[in-house]
N, C-alpha and C. Protein backbone atom coordinates (compact mmCIF):
# COMPACT_ATOMS: atom_id res chain seq x y z
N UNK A 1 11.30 3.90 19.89
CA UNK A 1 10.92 2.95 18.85
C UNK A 1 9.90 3.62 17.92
N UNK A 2 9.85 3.58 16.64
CA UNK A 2 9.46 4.11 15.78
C UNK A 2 8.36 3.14 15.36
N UNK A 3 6.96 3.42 14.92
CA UNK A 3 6.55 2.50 14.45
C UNK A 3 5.76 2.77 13.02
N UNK A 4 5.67 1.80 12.54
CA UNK A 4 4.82 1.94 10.85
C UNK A 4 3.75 0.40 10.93
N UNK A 5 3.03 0.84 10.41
CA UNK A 5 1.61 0.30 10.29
C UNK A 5 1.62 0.04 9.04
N UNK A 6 1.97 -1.65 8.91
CA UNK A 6 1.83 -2.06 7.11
C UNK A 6 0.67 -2.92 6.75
N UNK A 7 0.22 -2.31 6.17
CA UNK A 7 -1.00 -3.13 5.44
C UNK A 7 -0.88 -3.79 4.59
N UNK A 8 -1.99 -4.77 4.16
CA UNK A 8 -1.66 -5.70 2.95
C UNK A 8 -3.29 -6.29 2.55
N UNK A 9 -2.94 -6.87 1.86
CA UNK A 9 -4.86 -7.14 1.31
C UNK A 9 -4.99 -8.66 1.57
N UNK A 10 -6.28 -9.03 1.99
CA UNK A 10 -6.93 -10.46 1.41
C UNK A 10 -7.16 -10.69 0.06
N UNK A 11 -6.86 -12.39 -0.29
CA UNK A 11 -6.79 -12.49 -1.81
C UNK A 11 -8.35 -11.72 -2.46
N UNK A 12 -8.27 -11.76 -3.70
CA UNK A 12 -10.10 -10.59 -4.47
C UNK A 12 -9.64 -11.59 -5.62
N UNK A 13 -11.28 -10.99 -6.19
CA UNK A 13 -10.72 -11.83 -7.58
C UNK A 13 -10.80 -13.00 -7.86
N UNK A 14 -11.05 -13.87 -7.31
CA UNK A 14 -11.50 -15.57 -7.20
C UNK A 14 -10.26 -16.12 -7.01
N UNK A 15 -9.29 -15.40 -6.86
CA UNK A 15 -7.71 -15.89 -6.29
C UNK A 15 -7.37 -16.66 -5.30
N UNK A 16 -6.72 -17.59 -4.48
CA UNK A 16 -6.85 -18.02 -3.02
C UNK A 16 -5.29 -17.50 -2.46
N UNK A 17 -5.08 -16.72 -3.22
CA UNK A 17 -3.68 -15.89 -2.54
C UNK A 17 -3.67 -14.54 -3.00
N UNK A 18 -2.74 -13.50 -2.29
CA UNK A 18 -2.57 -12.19 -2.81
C UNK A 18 -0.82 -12.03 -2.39
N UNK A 19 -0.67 -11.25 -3.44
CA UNK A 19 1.00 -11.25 -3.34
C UNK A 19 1.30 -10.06 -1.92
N UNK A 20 0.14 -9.09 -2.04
CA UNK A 20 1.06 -8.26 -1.03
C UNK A 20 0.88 -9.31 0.46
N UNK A 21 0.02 -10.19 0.63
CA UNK A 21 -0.21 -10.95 1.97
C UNK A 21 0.74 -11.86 2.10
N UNK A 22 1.51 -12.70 0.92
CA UNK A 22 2.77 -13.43 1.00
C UNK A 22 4.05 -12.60 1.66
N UNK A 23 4.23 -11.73 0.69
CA UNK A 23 5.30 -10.86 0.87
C UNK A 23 5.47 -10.50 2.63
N UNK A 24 4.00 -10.04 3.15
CA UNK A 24 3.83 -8.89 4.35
C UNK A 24 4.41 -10.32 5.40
N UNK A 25 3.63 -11.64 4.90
CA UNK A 25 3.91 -12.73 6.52
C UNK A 25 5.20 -12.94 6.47
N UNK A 26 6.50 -12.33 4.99
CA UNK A 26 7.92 -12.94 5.78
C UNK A 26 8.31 -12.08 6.36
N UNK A 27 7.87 -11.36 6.96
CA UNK A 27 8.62 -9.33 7.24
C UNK A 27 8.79 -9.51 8.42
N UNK A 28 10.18 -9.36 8.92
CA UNK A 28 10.08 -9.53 10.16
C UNK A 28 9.25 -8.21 11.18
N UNK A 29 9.13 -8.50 12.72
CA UNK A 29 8.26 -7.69 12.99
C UNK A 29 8.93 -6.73 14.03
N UNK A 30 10.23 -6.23 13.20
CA UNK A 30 11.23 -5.43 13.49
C UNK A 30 12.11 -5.25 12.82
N UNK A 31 12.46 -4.13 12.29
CA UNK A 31 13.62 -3.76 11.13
C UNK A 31 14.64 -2.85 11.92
N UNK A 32 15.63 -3.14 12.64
CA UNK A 32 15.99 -1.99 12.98
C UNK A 32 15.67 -1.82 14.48
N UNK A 33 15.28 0.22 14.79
CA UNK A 33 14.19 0.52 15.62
C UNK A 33 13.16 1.14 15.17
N UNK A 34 12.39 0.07 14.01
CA UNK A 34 11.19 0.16 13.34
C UNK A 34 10.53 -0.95 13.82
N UNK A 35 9.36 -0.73 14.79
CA UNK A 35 8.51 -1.80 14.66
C UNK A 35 7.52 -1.70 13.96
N UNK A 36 6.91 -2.90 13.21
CA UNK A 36 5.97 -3.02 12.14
C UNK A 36 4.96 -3.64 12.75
N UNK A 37 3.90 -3.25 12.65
CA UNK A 37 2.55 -3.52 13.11
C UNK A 37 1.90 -3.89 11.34
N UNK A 38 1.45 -5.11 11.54
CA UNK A 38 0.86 -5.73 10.47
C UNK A 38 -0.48 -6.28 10.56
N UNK A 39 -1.23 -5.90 9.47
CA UNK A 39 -2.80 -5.61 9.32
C UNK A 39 -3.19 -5.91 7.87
N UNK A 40 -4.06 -7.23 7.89
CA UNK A 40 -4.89 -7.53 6.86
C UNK A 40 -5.90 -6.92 6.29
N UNK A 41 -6.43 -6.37 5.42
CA UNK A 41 -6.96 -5.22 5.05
C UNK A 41 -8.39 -6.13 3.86
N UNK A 42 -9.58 -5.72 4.01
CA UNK A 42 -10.69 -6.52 3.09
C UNK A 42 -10.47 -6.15 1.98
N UNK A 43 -10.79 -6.22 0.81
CA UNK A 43 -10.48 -5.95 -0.39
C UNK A 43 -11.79 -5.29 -1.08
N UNK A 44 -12.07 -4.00 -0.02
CA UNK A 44 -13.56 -3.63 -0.33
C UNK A 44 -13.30 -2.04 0.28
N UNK A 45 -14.38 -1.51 -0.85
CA UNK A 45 -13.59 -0.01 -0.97
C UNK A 45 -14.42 0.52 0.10
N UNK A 46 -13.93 1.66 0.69
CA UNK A 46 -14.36 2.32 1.94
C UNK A 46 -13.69 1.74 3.21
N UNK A 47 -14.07 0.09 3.75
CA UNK A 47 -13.82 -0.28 4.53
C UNK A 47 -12.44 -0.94 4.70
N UNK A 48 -11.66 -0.97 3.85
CA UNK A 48 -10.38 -1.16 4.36
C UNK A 48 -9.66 -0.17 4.75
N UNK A 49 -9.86 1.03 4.34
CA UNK A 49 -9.71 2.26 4.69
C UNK A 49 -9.77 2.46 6.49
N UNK A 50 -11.19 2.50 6.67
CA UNK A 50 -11.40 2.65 7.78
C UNK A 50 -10.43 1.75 9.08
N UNK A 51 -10.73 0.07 8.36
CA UNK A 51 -9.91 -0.24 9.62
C UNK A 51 -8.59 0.16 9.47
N UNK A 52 -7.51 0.75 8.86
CA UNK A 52 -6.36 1.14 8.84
C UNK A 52 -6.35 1.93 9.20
N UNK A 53 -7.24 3.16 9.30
CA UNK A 53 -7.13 4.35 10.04
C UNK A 53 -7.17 4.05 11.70
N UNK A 54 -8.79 3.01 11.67
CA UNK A 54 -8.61 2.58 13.24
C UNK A 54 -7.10 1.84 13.74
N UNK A 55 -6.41 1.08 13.33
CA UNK A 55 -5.28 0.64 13.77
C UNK A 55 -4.38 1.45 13.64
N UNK A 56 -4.00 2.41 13.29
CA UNK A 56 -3.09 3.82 13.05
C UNK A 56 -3.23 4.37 14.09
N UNK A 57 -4.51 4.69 14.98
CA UNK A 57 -4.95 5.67 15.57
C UNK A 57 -4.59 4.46 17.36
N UNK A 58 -4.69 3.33 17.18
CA UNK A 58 -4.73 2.81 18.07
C UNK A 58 -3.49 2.25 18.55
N UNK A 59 -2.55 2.37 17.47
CA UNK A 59 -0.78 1.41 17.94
C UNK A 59 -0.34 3.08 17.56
N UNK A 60 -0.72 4.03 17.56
CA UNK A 60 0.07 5.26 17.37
C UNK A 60 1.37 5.08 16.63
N UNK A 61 0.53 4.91 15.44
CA UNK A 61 1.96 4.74 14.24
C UNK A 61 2.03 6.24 13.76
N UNK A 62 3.57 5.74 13.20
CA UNK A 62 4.63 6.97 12.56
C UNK A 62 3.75 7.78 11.34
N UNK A 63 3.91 5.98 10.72
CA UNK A 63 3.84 5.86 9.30
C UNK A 63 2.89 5.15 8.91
N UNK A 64 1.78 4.92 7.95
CA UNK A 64 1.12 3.48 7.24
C UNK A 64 1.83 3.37 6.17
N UNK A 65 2.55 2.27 5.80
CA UNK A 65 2.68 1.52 4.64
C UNK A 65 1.64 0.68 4.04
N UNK A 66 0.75 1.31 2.95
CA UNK A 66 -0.25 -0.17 3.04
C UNK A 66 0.72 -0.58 1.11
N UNK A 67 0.41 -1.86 0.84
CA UNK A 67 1.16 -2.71 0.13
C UNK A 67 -0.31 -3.62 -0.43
N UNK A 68 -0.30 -3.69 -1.82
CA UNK A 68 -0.85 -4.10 -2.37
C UNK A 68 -0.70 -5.05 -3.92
N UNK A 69 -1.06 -5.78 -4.40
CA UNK A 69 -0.70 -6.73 -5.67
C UNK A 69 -0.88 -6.01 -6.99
N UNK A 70 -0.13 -5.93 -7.86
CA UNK A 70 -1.00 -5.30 -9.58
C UNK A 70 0.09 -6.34 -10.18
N UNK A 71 -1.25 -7.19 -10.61
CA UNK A 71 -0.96 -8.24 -11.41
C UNK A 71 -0.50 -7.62 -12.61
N UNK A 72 0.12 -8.09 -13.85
CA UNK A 72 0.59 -7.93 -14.92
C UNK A 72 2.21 -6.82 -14.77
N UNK A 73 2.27 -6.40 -13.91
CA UNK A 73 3.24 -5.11 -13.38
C UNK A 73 4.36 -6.17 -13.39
N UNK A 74 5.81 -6.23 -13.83
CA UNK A 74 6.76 -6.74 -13.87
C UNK A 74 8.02 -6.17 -12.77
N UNK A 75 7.24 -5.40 -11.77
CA UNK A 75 8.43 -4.68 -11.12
C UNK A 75 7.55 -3.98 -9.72
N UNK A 76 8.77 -4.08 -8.44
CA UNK A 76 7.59 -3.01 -7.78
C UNK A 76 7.76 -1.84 -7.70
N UNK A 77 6.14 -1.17 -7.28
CA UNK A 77 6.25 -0.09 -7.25
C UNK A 77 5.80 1.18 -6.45
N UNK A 78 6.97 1.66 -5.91
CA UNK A 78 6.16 2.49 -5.02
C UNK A 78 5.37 3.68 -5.77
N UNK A 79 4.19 4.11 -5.07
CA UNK A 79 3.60 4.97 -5.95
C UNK A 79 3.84 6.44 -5.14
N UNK A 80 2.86 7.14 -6.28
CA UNK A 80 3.85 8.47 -6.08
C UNK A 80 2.18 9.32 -5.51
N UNK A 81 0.94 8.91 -5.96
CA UNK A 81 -0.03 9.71 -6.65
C UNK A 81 -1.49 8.78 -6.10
N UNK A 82 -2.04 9.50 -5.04
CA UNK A 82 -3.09 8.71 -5.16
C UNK A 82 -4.59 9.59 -5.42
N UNK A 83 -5.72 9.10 -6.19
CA UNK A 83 -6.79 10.07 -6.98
C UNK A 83 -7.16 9.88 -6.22
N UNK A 84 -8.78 11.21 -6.54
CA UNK A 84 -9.81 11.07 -5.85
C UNK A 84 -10.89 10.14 -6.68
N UNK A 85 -10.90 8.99 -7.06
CA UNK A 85 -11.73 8.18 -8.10
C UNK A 85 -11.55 7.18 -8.22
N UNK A 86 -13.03 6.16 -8.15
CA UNK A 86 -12.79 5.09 -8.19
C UNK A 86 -13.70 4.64 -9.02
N UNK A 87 -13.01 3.00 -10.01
CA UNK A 87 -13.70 2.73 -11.04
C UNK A 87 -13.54 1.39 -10.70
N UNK A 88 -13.86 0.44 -10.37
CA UNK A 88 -13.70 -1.13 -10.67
C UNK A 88 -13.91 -1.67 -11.62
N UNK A 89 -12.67 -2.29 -12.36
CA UNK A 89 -13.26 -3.59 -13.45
C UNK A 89 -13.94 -4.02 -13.14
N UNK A 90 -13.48 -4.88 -11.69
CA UNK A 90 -14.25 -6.58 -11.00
C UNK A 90 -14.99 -5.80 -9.75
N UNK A 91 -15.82 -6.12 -9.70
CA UNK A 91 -16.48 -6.24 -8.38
C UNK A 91 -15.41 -6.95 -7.12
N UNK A 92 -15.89 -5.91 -5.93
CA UNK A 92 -15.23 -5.80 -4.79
C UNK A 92 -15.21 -6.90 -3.72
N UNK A 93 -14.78 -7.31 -3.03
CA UNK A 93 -14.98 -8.76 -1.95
C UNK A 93 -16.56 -8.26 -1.30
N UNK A 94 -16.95 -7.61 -1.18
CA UNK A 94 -18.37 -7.61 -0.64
C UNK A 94 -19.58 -7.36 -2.28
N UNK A 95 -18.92 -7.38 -3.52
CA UNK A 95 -19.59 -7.10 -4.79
C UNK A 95 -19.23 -5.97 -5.09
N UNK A 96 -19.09 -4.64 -4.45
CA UNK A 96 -19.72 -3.38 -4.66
C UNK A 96 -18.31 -2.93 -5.69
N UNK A 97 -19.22 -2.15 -7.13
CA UNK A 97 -18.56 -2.03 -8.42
C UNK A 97 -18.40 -0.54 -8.94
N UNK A 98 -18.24 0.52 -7.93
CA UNK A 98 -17.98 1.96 -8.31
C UNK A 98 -17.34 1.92 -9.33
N UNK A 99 -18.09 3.02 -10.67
CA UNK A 99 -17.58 2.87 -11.99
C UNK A 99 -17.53 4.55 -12.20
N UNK A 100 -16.33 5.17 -12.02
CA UNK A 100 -15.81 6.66 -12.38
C UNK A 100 -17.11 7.39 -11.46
N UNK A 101 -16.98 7.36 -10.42
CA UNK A 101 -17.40 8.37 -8.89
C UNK A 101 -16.05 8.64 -8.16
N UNK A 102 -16.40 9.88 -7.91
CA UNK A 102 -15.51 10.14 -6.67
C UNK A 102 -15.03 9.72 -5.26
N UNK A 103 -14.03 9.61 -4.86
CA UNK A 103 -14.22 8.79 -3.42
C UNK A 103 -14.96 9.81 -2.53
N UNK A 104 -14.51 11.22 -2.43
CA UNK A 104 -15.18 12.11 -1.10
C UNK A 104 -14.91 13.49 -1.75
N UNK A 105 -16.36 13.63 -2.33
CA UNK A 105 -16.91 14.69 -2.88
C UNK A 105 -16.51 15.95 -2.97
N UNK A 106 -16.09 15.91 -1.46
CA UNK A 106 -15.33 17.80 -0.97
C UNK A 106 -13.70 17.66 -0.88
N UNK A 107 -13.66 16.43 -0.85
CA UNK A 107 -12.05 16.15 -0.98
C UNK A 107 -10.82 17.12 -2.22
N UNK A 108 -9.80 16.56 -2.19
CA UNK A 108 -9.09 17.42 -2.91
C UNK A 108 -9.03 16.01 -3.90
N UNK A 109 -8.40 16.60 -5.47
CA UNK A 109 -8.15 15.50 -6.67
C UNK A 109 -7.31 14.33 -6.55
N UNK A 110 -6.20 15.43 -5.76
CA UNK A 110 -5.04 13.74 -5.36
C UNK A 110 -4.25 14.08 -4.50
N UNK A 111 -3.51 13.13 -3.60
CA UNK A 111 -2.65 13.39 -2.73
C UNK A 111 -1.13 12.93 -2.91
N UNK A 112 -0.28 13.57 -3.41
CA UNK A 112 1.07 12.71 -3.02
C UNK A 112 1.28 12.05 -2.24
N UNK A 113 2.11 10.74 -2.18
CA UNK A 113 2.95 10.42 -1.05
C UNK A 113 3.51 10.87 -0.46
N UNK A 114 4.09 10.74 1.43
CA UNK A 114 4.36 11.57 2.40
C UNK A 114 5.71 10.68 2.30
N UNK A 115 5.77 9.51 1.39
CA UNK A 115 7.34 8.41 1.79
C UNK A 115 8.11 9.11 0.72
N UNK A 116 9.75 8.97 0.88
CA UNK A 116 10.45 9.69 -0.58
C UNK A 116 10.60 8.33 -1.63
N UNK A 117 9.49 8.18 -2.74
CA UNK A 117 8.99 7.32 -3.25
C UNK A 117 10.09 7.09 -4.35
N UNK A 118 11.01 7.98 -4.62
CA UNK A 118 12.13 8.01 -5.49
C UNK A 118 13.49 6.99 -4.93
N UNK A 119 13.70 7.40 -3.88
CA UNK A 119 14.85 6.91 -3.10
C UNK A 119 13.96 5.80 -2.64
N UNK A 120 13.25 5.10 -2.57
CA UNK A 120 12.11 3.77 -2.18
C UNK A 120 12.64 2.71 -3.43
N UNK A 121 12.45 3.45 -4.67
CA UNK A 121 12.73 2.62 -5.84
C UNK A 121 14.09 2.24 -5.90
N UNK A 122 15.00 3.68 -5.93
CA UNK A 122 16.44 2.89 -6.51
C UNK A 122 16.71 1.93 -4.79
N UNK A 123 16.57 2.18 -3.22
CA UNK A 123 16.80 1.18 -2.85
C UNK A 123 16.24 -0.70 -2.98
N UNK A 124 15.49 -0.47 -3.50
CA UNK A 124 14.61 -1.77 -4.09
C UNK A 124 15.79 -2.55 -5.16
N UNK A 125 15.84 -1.39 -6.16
CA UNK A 125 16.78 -1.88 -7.12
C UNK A 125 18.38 -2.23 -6.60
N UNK A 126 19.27 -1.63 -5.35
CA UNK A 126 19.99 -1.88 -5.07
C UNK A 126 20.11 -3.40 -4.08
N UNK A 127 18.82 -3.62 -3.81
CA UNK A 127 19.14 -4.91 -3.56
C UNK A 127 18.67 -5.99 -4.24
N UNK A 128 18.57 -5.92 -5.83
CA UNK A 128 18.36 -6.97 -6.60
C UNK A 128 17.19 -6.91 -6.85
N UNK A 129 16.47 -6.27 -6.62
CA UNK A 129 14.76 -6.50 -7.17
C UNK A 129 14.31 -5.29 -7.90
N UNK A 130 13.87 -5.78 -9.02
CA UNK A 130 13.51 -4.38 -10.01
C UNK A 130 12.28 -3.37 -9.57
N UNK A 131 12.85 -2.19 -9.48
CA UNK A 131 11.57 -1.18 -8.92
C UNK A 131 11.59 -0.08 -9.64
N UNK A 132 10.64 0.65 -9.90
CA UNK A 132 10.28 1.78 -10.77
C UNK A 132 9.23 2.84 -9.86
N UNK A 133 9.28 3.89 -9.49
CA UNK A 133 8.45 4.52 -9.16
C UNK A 133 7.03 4.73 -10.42
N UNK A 134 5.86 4.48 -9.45
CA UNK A 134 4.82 4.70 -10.29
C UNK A 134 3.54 5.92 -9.98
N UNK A 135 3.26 6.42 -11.08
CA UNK A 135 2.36 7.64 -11.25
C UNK A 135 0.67 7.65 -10.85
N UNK A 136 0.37 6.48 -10.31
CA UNK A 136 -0.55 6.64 -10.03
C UNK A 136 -1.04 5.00 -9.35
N UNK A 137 -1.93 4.83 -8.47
CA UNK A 137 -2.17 3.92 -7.65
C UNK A 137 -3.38 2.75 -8.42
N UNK A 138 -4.31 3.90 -9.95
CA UNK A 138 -4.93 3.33 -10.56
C UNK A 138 -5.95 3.47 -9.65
N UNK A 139 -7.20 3.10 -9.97
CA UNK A 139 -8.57 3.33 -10.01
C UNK A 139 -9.68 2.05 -8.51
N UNK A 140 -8.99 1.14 -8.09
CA UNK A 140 -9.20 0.11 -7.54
C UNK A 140 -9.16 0.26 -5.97
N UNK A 141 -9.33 -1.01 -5.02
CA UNK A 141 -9.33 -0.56 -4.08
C UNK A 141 -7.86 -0.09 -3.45
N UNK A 142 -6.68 -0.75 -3.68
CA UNK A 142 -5.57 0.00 -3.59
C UNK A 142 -5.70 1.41 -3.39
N UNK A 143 -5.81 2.16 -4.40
CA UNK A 143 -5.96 3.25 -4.38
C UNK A 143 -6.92 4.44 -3.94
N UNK A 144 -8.11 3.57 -3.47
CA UNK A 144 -9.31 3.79 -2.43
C UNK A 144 -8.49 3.66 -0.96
N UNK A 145 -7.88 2.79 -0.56
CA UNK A 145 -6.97 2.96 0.73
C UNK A 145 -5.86 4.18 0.97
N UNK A 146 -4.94 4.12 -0.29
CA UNK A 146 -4.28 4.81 -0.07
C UNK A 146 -4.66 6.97 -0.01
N UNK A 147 -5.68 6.54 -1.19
CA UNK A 147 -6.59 7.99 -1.12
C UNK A 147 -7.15 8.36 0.13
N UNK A 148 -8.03 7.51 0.89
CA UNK A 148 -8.46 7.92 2.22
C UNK A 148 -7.53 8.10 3.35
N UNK A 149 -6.51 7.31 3.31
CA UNK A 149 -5.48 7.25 4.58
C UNK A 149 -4.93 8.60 3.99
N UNK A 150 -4.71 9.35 2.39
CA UNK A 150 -4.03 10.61 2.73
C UNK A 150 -4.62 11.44 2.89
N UNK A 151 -5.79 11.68 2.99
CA UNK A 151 -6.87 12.47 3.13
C UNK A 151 -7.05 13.03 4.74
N UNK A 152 -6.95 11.53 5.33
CA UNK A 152 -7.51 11.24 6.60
C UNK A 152 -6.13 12.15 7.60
N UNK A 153 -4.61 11.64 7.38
CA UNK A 153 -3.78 12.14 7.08
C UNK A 153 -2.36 13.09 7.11
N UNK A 154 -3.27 14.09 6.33
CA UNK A 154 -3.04 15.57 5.62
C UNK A 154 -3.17 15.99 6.70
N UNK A 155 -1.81 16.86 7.03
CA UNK A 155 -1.31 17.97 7.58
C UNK A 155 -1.04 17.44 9.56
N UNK A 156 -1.09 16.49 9.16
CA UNK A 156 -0.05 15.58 10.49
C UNK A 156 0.85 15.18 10.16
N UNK A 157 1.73 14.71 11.56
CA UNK A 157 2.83 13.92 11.19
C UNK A 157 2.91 12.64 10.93
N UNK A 158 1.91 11.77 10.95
CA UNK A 158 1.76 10.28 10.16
C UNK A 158 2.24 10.45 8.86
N UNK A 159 2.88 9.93 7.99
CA UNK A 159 3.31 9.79 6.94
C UNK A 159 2.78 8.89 6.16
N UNK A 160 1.77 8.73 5.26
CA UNK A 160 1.16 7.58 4.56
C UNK A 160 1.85 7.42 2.77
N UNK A 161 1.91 6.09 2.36
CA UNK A 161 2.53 5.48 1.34
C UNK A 161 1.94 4.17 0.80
N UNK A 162 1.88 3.86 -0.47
CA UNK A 162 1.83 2.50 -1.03
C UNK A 162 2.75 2.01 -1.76
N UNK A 163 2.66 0.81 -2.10
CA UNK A 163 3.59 -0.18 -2.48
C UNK A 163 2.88 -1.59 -3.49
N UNK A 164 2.90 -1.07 -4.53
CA UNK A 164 2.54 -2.03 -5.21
C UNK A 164 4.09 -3.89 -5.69
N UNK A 165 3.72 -4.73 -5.15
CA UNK A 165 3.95 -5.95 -5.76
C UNK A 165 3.32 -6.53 -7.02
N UNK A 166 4.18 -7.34 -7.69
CA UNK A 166 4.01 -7.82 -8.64
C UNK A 166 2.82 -9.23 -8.33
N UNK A 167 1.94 -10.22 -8.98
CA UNK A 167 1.41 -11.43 -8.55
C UNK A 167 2.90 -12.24 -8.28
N UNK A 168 2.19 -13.53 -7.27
CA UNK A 168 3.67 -14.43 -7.00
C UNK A 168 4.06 -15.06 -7.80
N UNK A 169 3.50 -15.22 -9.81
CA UNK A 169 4.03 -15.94 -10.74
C UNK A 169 5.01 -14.95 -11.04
N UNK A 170 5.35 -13.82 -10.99
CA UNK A 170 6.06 -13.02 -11.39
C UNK A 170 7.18 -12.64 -10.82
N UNK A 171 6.87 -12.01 -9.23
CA UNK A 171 7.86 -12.19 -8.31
C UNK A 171 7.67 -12.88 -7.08
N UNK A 172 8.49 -13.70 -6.82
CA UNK A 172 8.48 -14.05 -5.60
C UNK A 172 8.37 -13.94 -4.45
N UNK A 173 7.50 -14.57 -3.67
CA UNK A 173 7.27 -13.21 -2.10
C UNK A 173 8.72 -12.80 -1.16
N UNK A 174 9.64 -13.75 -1.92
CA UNK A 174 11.09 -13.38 -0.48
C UNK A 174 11.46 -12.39 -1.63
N UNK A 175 11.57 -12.32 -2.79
CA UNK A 175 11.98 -11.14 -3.51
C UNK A 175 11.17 -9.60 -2.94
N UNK A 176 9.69 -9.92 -3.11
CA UNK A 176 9.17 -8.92 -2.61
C UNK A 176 8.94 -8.78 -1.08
N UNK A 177 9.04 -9.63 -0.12
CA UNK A 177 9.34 -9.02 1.42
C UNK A 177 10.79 -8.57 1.12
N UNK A 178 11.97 -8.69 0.41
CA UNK A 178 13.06 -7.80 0.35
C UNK A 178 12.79 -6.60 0.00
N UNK A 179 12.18 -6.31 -0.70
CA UNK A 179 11.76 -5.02 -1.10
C UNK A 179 11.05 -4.43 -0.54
N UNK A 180 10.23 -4.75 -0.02
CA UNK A 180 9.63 -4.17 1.19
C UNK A 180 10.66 -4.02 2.37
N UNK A 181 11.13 -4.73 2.56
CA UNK A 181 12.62 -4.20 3.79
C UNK A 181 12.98 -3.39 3.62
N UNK A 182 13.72 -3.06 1.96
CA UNK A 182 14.73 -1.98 1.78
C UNK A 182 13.75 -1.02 1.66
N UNK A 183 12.67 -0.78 1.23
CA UNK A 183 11.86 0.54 1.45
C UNK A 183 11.73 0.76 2.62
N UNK A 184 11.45 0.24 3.86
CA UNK A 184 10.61 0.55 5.04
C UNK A 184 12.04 1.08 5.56
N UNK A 185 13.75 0.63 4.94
CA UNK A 185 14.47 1.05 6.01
C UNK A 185 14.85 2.50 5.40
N UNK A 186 14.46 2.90 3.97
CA UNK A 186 14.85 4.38 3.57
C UNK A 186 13.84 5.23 3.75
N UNK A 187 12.98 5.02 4.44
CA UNK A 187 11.26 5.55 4.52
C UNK A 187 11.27 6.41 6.21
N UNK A 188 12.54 5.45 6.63
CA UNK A 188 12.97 5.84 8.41
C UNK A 188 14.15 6.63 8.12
N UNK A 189 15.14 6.94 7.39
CA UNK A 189 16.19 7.67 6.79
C UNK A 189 15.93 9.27 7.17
């Protein structure tokens, strides 16, 4: 049995929902012989990081999928690119507002994705839901998770990836737990 470790965020933002947390509760908690280990993640930079690494390290996953919301985005997207930099518009679920600092000083600039983020998209699109591979994870805590988990990582066989959703006025969470299916089953391919 294969397993992947998917993350997802608590609502931020004065929101009382987050799309990747809709999407993540219809997923079943087996695809296949993929079991999915699912993990709510704070919406605060550094420490969501950490506990995903601790739950990685503790259900001895394959893979982390962590999955996250970008409002205004009309499509999902797996990303391709995660920086070393973080800038917040909004202040973080605990306040804290890093504005163009680095995440880890000695670190490297950016890490690719370890998922094939190409073949992620067109299966998305083959089952009815519009997906586009995207160039970068953006500046937020999203991309504070996904930066540390590849960091953390690098040069094992864990495979780390993100997944941006659209908000739920845009797409729907059974649209986007489909899409999240069809990625997680070409991600095991």
């Amino acid at each position: 049995m294969k397993k992947l470790l998917l993350t997802y965020f608590e609502p931020f933002g004065g929101s009382d929902e987050n799309a990747s947390q809709a999407a993540a509760a219809l997923l079943p908690d087996r695809i296949g012989d993929i079991e999915i280990i699912k993990l709510e993640l704070p919406v605060v930079f550094g420490k969501c990081a950490e506990r995903a690494i601790d739950a990685a390290a503790a259900n001895g996953a394959d893979c982390v999928l962590s999955v996250g919301q970008a409002a205004g985005r009309g499509q999902v997207t797996p990303e391709l690119v995660a920086i070393n930099y973080m800038d917040a518009s909004i202040p973080d679920n605990d306040g804290n507002s890093p504005r163009g600092v680095r995440i880890d000083e000695s670190g490297a600039d950016a890490y690719f994705s370890t998922f094939p983020v190409r073949e992620m998209a067109a299966a998305i699109n083959e089952v009815g839901v519009h997906a586009a591979v995207s160039y970068s994870a953006g500046a937020y805590v999203c991309n504070d998770v996904f930066y540390r988990l590849s960091h953390r990582f690098r040069g094992t066989d864990v495979r780390v990836g993100f997944i941006h959703v659209p908000d739920t006025k845009t797409l729907a969470p059974t649209y986007a737990a489909r899409a999240l299916e069809a990625a997680i089953k070409i991600a095991f391919c």
